[in-house]
PDB file of N, CA and C in Angstrom:
ATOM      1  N   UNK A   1     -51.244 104.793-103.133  1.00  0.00           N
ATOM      2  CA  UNK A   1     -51.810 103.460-103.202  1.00  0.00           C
ATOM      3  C   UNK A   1     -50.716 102.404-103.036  1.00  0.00           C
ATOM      4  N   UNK A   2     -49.713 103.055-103.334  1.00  0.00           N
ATOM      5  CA  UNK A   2     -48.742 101.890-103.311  1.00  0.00           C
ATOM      6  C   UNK A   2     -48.279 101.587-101.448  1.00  0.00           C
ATOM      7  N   UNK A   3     -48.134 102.252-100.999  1.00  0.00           N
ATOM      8  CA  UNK A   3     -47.930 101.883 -99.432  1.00  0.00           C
ATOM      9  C   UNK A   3     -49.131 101.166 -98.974  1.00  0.00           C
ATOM     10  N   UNK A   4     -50.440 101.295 -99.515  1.00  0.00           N
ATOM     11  CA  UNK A   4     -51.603 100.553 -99.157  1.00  0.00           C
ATOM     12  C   UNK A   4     -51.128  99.564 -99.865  1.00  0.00           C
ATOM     13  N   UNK A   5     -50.774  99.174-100.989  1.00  0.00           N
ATOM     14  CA  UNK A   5     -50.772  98.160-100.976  1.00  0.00           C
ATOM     15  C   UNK A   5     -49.756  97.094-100.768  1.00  0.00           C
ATOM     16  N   UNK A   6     -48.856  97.745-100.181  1.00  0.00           N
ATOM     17  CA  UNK A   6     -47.476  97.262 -99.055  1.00  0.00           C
ATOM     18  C   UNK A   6     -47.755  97.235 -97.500  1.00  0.00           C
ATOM     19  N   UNK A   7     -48.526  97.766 -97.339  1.00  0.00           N
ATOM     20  CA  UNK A   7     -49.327  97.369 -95.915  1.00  0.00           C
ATOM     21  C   UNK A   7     -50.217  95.759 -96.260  1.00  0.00           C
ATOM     22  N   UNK A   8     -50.776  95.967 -97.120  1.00  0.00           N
ATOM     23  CA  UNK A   8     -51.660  94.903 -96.942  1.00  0.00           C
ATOM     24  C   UNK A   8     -50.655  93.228 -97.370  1.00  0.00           C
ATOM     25  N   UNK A   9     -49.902  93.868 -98.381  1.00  0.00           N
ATOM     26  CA  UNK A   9     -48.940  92.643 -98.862  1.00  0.00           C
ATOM     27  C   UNK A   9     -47.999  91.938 -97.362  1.00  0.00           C
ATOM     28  N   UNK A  10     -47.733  92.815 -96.581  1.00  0.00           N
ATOM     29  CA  UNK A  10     -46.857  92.518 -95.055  1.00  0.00           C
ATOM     30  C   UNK A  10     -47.934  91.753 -94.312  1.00  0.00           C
ATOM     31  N   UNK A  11     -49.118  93.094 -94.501  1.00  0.00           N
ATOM     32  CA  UNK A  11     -50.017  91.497 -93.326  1.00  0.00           C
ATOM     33  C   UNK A  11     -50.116  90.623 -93.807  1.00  0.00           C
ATOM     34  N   UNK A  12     -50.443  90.344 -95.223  1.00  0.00           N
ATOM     35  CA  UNK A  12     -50.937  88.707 -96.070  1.00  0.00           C
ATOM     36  C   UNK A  12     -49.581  87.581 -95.056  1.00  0.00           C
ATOM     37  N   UNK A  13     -48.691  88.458 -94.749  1.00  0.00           N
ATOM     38  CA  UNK A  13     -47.024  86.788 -94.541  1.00  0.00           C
ATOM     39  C   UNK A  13     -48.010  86.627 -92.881  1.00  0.00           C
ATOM     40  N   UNK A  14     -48.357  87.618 -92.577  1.00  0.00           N
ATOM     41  CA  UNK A  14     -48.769  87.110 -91.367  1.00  0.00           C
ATOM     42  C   UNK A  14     -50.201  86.397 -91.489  1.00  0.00           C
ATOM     43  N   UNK A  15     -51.029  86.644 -92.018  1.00  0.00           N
ATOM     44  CA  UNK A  15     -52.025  86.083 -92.629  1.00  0.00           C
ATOM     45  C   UNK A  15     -52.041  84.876 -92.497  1.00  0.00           C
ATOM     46  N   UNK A  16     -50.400  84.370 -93.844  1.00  0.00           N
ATOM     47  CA  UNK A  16     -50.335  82.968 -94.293  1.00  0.00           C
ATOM     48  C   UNK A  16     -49.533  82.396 -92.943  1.00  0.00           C
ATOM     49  N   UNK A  17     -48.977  82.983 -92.060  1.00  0.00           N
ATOM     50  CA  UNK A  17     -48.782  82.278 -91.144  1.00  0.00           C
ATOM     51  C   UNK A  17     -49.609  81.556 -90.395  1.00  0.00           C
ATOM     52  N   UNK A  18     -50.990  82.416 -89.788  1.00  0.00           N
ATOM     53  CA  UNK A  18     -52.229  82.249 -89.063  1.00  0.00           C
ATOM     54  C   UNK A  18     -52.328  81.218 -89.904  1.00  0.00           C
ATOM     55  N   UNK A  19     -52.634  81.042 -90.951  1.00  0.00           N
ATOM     56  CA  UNK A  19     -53.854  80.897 -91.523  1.00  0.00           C
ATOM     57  C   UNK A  19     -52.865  78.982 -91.290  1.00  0.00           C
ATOM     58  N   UNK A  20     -51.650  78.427 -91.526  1.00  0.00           N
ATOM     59  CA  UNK A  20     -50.766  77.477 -91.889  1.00  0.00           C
ATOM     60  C   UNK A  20     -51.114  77.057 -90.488  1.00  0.00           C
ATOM     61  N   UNK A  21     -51.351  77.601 -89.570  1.00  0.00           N
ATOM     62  CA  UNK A  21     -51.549  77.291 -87.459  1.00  0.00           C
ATOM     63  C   UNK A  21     -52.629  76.457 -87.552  1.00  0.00           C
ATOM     64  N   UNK A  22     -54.086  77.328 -88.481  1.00  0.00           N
ATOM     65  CA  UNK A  22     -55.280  77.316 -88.451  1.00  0.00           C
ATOM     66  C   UNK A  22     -55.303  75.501 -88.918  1.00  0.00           C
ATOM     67  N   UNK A  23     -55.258  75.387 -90.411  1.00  0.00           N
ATOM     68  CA  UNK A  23     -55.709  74.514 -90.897  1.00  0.00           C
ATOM     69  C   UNK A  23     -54.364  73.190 -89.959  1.00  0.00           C
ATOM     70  N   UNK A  24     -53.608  73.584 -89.699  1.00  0.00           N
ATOM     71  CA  UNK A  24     -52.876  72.494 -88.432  1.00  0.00           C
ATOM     72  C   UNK A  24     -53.366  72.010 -86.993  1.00  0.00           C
ATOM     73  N   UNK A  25     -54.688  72.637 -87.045  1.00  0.00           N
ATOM     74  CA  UNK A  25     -55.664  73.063 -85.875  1.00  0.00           C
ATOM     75  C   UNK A  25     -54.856  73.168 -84.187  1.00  0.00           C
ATOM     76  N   UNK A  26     -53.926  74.199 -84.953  1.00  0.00           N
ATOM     77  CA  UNK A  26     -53.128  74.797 -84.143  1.00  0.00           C
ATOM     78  C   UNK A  26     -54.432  76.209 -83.495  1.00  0.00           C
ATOM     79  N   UNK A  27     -53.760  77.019 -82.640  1.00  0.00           N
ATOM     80  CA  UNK A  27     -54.760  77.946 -82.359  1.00  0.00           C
ATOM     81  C   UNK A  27     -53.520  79.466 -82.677  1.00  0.00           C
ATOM     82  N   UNK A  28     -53.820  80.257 -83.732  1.00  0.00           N
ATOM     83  CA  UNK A  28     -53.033  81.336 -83.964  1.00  0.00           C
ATOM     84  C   UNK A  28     -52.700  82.617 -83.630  1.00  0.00           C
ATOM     85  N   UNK A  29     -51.056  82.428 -83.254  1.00  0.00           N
ATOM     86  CA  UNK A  29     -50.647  83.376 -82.722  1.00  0.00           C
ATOM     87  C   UNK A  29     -51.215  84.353 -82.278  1.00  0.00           C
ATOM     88  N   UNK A  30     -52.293  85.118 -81.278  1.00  0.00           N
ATOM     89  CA  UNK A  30     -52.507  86.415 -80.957  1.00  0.00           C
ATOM     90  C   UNK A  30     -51.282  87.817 -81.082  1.00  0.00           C
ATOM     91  N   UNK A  31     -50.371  87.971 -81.181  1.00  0.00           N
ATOM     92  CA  UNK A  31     -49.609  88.340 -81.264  1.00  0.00           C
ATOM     93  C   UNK A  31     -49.333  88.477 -83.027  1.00  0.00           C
ATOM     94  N   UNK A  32     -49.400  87.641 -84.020  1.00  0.00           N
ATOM     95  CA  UNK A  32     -49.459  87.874 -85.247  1.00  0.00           C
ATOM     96  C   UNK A  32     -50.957  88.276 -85.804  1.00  0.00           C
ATOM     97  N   UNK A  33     -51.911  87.862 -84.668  1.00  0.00           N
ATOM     98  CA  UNK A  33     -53.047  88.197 -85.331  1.00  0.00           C
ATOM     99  C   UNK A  33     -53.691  90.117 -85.465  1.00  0.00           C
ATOM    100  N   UNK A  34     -53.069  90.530 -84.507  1.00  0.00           N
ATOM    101  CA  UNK A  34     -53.034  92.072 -83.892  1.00  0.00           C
ATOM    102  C   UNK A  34     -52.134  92.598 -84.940  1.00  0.00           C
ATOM    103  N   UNK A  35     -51.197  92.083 -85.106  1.00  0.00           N
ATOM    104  CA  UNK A  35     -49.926  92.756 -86.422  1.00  0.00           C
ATOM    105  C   UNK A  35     -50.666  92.789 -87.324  1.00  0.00           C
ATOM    106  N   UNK A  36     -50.798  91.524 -87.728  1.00  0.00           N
ATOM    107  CA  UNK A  36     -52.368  91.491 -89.310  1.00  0.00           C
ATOM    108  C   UNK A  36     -52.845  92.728 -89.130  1.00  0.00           C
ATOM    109  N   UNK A  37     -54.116  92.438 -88.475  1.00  0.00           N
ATOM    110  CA  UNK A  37     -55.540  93.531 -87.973  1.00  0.00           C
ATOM    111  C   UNK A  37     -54.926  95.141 -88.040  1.00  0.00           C
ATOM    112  N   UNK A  38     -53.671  95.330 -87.417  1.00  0.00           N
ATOM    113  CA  UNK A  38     -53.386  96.575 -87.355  1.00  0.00           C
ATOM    114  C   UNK A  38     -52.621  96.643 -88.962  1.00  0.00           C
ATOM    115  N   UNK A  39     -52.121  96.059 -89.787  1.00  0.00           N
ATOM    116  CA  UNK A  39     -51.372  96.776 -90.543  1.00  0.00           C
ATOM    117  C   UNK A  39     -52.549  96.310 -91.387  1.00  0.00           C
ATOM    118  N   UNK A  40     -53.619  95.525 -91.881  1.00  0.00           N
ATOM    119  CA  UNK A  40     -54.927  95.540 -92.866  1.00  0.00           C
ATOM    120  C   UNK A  40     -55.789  96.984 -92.621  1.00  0.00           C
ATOM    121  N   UNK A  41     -55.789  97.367 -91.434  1.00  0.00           N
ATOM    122  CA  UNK A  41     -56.403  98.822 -91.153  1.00  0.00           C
ATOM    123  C   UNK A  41     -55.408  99.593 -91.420  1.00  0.00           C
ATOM    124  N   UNK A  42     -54.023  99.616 -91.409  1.00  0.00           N
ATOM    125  CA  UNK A  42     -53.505 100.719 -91.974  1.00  0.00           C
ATOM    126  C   UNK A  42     -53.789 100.811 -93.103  1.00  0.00           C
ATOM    127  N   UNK A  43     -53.587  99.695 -94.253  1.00  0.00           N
ATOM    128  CA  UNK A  43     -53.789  99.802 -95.577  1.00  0.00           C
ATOM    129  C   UNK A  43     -55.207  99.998 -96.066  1.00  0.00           C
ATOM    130  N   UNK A  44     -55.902  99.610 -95.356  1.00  0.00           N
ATOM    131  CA  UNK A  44     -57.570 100.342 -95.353  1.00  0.00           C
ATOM    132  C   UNK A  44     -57.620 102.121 -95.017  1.00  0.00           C
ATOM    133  N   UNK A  45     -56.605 101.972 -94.088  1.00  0.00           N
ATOM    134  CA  UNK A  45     -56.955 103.688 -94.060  1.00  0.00           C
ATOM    135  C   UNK A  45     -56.090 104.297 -94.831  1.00  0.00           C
ATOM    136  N   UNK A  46     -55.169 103.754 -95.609  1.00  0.00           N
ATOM    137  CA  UNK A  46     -54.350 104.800 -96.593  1.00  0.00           C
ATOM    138  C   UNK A  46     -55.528 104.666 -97.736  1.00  0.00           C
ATOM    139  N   UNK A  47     -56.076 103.517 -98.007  1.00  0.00           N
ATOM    140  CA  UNK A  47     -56.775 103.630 -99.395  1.00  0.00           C
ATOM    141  C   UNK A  47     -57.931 104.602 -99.007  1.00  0.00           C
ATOM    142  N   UNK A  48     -58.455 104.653 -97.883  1.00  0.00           N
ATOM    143  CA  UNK A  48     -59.779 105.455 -97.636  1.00  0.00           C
ATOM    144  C   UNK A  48     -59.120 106.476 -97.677  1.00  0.00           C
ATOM    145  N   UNK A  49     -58.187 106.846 -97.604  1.00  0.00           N
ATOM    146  CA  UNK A  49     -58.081 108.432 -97.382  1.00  0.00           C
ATOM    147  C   UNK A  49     -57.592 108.714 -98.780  1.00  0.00           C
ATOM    148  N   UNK A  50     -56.885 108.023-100.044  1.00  0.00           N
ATOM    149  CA  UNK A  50     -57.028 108.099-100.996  1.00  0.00           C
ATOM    150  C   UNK A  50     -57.897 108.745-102.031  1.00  0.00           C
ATOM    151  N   UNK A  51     -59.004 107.855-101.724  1.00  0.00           N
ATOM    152  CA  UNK A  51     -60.467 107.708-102.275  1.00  0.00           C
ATOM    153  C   UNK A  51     -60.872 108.746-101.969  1.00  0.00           C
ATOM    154  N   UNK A  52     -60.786 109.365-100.538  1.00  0.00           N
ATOM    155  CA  UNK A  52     -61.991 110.852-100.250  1.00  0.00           C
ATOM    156  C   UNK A  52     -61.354 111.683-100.757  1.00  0.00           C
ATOM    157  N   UNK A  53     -59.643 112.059-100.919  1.00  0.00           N
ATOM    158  CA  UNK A  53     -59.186 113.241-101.196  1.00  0.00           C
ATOM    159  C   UNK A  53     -58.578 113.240-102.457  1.00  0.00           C
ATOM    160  N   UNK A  54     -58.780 112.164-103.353  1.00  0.00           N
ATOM    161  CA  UNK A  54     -57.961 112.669-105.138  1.00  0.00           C
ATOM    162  C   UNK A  54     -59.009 111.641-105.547  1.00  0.00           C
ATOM    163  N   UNK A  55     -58.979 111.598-106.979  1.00  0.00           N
ATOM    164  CA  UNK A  55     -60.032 110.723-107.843  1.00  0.00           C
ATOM    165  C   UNK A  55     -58.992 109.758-107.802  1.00  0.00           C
ATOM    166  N   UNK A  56     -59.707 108.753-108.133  1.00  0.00           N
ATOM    167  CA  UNK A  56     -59.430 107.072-108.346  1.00  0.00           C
ATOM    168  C   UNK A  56     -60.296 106.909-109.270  1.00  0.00           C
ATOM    169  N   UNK A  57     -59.767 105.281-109.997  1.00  0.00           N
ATOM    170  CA  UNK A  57     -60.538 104.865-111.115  1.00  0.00           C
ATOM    171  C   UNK A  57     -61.697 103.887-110.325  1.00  0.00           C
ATOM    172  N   UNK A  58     -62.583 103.277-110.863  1.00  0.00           N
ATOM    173  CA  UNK A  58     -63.483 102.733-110.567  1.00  0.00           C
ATOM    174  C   UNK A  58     -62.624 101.081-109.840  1.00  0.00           C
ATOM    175  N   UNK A  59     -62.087 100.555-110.982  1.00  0.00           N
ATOM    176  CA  UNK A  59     -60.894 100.270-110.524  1.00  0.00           C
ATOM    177  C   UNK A  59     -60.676  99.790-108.740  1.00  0.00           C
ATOM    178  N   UNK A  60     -59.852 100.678-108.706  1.00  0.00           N
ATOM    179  CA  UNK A  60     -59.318 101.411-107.376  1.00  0.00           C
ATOM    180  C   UNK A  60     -60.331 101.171-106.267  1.00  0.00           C
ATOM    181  N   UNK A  61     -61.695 101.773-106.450  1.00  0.00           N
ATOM    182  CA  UNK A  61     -63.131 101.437-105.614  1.00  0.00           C
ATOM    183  C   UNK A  61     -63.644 100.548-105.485  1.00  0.00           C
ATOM    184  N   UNK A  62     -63.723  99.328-106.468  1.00  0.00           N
ATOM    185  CA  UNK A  62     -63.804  98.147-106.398  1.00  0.00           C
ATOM    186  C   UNK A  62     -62.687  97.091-105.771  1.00  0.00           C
ATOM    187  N   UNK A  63     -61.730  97.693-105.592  1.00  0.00           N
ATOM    188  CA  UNK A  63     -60.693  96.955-104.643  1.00  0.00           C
ATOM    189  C   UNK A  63     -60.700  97.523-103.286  1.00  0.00           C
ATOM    190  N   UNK A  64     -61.196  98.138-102.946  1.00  0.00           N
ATOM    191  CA  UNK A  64     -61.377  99.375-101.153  1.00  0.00           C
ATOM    192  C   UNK A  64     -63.069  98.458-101.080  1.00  0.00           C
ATOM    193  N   UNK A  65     -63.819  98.122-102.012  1.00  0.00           N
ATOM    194  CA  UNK A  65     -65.347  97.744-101.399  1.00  0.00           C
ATOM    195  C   UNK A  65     -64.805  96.236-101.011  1.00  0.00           C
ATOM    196  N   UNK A  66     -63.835  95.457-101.777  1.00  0.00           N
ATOM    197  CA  UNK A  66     -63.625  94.288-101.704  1.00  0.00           C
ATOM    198  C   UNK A  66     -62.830  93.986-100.385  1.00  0.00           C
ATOM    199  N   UNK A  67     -61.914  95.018-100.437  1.00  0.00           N
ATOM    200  CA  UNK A  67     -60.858  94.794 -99.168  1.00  0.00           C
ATOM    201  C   UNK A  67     -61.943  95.068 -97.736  1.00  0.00           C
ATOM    202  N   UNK A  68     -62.971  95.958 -98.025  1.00  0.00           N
ATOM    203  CA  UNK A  68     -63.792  96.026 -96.803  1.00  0.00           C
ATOM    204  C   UNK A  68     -64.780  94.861 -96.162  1.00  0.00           C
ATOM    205  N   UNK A  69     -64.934  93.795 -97.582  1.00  0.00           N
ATOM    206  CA  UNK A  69     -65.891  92.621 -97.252  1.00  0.00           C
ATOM    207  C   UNK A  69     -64.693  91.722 -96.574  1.00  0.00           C
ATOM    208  N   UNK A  70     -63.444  91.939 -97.061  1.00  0.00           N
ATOM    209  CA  UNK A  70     -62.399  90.941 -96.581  1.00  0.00           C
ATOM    210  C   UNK A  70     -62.187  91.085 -94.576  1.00  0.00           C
ATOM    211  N   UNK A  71     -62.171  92.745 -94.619  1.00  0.00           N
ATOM    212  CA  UNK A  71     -62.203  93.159 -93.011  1.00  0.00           C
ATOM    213  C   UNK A  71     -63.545  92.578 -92.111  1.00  0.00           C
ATOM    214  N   UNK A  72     -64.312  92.893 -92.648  1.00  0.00           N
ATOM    215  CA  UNK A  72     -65.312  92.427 -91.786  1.00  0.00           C
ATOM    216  C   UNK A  72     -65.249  90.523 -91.423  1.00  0.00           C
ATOM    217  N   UNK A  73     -64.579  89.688 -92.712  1.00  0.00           N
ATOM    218  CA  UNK A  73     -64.147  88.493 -92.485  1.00  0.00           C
ATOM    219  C   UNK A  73     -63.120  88.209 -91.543  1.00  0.00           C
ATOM    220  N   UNK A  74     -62.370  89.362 -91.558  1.00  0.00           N
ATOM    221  CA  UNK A  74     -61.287  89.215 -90.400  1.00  0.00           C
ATOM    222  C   UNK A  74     -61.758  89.742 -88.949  1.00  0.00           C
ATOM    223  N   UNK A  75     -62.814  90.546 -88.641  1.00  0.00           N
ATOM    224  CA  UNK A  75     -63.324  90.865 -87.673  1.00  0.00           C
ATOM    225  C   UNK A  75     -63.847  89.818 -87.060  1.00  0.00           C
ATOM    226  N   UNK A  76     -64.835  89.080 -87.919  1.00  0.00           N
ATOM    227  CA  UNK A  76     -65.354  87.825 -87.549  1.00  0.00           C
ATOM    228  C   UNK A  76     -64.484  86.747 -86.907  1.00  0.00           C
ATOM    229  N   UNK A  77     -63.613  86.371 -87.853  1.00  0.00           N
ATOM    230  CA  UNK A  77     -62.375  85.606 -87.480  1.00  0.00           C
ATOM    231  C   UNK A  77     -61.658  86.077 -85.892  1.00  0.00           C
ATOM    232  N   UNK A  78     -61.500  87.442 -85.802  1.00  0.00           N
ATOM    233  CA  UNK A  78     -61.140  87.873 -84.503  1.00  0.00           C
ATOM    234  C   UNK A  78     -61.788  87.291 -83.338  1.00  0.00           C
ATOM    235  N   UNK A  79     -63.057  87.448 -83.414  1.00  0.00           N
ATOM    236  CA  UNK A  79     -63.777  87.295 -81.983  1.00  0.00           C
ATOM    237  C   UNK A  79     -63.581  85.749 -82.307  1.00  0.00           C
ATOM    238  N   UNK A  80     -63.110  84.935 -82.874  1.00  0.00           N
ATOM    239  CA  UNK A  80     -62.997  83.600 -82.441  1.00  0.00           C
ATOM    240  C   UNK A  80     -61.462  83.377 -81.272  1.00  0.00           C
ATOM    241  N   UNK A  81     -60.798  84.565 -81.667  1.00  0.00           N
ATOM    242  CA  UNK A  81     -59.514  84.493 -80.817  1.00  0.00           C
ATOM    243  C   UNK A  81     -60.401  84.921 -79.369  1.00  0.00           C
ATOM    244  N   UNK A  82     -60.933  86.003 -79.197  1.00  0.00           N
ATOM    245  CA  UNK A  82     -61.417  86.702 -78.258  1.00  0.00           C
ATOM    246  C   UNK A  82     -61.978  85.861 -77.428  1.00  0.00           C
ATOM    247  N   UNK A  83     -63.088  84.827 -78.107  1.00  0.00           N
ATOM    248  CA  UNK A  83     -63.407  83.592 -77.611  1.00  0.00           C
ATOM    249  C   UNK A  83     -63.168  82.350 -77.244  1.00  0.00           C
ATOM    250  N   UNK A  84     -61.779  82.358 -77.488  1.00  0.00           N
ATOM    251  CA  UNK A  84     -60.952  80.694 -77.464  1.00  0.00           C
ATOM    252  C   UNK A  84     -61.343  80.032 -78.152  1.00  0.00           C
ATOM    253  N   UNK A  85     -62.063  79.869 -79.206  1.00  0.00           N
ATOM    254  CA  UNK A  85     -62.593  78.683 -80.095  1.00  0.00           C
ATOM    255  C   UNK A  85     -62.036  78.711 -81.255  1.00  0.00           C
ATOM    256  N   UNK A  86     -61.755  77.063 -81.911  1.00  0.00           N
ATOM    257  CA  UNK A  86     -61.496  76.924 -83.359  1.00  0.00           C
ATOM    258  C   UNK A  86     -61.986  78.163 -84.007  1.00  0.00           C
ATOM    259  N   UNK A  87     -60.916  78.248 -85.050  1.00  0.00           N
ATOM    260  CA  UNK A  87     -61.720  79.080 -86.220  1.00  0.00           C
ATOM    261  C   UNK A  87     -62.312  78.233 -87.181  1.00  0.00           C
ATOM    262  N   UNK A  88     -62.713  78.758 -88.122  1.00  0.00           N
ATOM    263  CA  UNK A  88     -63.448  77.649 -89.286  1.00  0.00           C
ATOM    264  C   UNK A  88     -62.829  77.617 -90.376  1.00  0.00           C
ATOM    265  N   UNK A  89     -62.204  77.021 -90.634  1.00  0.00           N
ATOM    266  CA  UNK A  89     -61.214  76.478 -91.983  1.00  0.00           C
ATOM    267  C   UNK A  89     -61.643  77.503 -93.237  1.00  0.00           C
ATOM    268  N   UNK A  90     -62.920  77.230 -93.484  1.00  0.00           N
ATOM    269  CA  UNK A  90     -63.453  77.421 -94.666  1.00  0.00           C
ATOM    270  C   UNK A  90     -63.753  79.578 -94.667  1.00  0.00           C
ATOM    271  N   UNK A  91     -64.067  79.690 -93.393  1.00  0.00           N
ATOM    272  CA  UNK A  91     -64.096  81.406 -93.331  1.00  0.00           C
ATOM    273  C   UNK A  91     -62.754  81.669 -93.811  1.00  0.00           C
ATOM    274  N   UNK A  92     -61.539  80.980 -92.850  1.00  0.00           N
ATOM    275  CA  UNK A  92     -60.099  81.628 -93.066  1.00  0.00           C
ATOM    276  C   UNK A  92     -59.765  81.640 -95.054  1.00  0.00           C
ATOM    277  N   UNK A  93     -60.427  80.370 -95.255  1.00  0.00           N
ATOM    278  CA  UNK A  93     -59.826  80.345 -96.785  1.00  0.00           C
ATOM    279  C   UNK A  93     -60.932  81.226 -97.577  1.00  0.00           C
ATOM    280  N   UNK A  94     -61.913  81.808 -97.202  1.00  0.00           N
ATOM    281  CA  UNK A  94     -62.702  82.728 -98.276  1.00  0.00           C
ATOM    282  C   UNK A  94     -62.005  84.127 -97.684  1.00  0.00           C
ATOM    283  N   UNK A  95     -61.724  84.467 -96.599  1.00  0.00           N
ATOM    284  CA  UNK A  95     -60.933  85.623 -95.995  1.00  0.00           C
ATOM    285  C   UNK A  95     -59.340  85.876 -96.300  1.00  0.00           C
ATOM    286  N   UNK A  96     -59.398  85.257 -96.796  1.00  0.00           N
ATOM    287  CA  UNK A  96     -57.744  84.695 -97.735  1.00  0.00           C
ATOM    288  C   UNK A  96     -58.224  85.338 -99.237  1.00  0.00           C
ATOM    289  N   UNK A  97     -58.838  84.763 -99.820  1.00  0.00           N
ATOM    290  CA  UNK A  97     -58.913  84.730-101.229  1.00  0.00           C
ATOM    291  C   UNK A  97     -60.061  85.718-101.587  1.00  0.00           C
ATOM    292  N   UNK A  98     -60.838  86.453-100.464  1.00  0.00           N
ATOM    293  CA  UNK A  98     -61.115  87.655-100.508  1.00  0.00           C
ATOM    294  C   UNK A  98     -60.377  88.771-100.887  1.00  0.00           C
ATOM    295  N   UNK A  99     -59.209  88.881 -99.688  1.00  0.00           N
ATOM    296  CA  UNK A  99     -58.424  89.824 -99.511  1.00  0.00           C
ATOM    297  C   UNK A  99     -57.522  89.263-100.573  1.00  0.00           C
ATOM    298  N   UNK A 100     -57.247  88.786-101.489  1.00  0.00           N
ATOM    299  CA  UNK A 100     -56.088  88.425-102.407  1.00  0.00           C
ATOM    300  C   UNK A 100     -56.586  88.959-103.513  1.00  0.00           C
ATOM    301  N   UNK A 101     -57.605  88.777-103.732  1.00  0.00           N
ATOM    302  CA  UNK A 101     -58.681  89.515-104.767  1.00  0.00           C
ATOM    303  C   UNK A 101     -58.657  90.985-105.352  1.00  0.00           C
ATOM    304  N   UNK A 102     -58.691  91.127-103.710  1.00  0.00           N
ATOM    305  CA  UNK A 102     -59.101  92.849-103.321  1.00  0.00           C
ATOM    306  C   UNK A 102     -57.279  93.364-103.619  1.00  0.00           C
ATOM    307  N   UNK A 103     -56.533  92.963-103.194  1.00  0.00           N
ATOM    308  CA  UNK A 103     -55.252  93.394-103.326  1.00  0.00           C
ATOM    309  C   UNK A 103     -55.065  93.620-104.579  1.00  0.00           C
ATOM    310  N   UNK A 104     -55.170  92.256-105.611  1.00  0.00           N
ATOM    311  CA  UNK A 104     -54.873  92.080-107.007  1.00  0.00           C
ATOM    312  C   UNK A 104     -55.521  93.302-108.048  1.00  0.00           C
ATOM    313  N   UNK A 105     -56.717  93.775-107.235  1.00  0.00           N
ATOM    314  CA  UNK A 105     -57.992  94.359-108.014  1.00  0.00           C
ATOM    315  C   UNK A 105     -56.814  95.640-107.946  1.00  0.00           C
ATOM    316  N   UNK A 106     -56.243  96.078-106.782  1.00  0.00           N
ATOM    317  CA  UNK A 106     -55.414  97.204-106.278  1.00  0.00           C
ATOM    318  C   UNK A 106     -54.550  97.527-107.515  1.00  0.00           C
ATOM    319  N   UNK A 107     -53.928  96.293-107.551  1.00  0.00           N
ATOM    320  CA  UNK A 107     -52.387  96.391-108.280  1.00  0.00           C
ATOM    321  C   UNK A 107     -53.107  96.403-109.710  1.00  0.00           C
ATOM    322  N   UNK A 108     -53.754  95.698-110.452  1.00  0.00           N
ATOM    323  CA  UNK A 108     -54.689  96.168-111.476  1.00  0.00           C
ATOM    324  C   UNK A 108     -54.539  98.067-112.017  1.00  0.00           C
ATOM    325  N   UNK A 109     -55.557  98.450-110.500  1.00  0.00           N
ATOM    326  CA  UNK A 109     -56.193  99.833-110.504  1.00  0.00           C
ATOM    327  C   UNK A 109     -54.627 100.589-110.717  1.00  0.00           C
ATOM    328  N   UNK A 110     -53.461 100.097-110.439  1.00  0.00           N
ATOM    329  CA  UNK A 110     -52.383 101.394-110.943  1.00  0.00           C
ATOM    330  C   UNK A 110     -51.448 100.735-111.886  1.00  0.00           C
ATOM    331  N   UNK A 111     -51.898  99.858-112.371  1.00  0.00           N
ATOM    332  CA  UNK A 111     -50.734  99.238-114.013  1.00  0.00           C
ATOM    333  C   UNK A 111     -51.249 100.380-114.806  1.00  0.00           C
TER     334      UNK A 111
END
């Protein structure tokens, strides 16, 4: 869990980079946004593979359901790159404080 949750802590700098472009109604980096996306799915797939093959606390499952509502926010967020259009301020900051949530819930699940 701990590399999951060092995957996800590396994408958050890129995250807060996007995210500092965004509300500058800058249009963000493609190039940091792919780094994100790929290292949030790494840390999604270390925790999933966690979860199927040793027990976890409830804990632990409630931060993998949270981090998954956070992905699908970032999926969304994607096809706005895909599309050339603004993103929406207010998605990026609940997709922020989603995934900050879900992380925290992480670091929680192994104190």
């Amino acid at each position: 869990m701990i590399y999951a949750i060092g995957s996800f802590l590396i994408a958050a700098l890129g995250g807060l980079m996007m995210a500092t472009q965004v509300f500058r109604d800058k249009t963000p980096s493609p190039l940091i946004a792919v780094i994100h996306g790929v290292l949030g799915a790494t840390g999604l797939g270390l925790l999933l593979w966690l979860v199927l093959t040793s027990e976890v606390s409830n804990v632990a499952l409630a931060g993998l359901g949270i981090l998954l509502v956070a992905a699908l926010g970032g999926f969304f967020l994607a096809s706005f790159h895909l599309r050339g259009k603004p993103h929406p301020k207010a998605i990026v900051a609940i997709h922020a404080g989603v995934a900050v949530v879900g992380v925290i819930t992480l670091i929680f699940a192994i104190l």
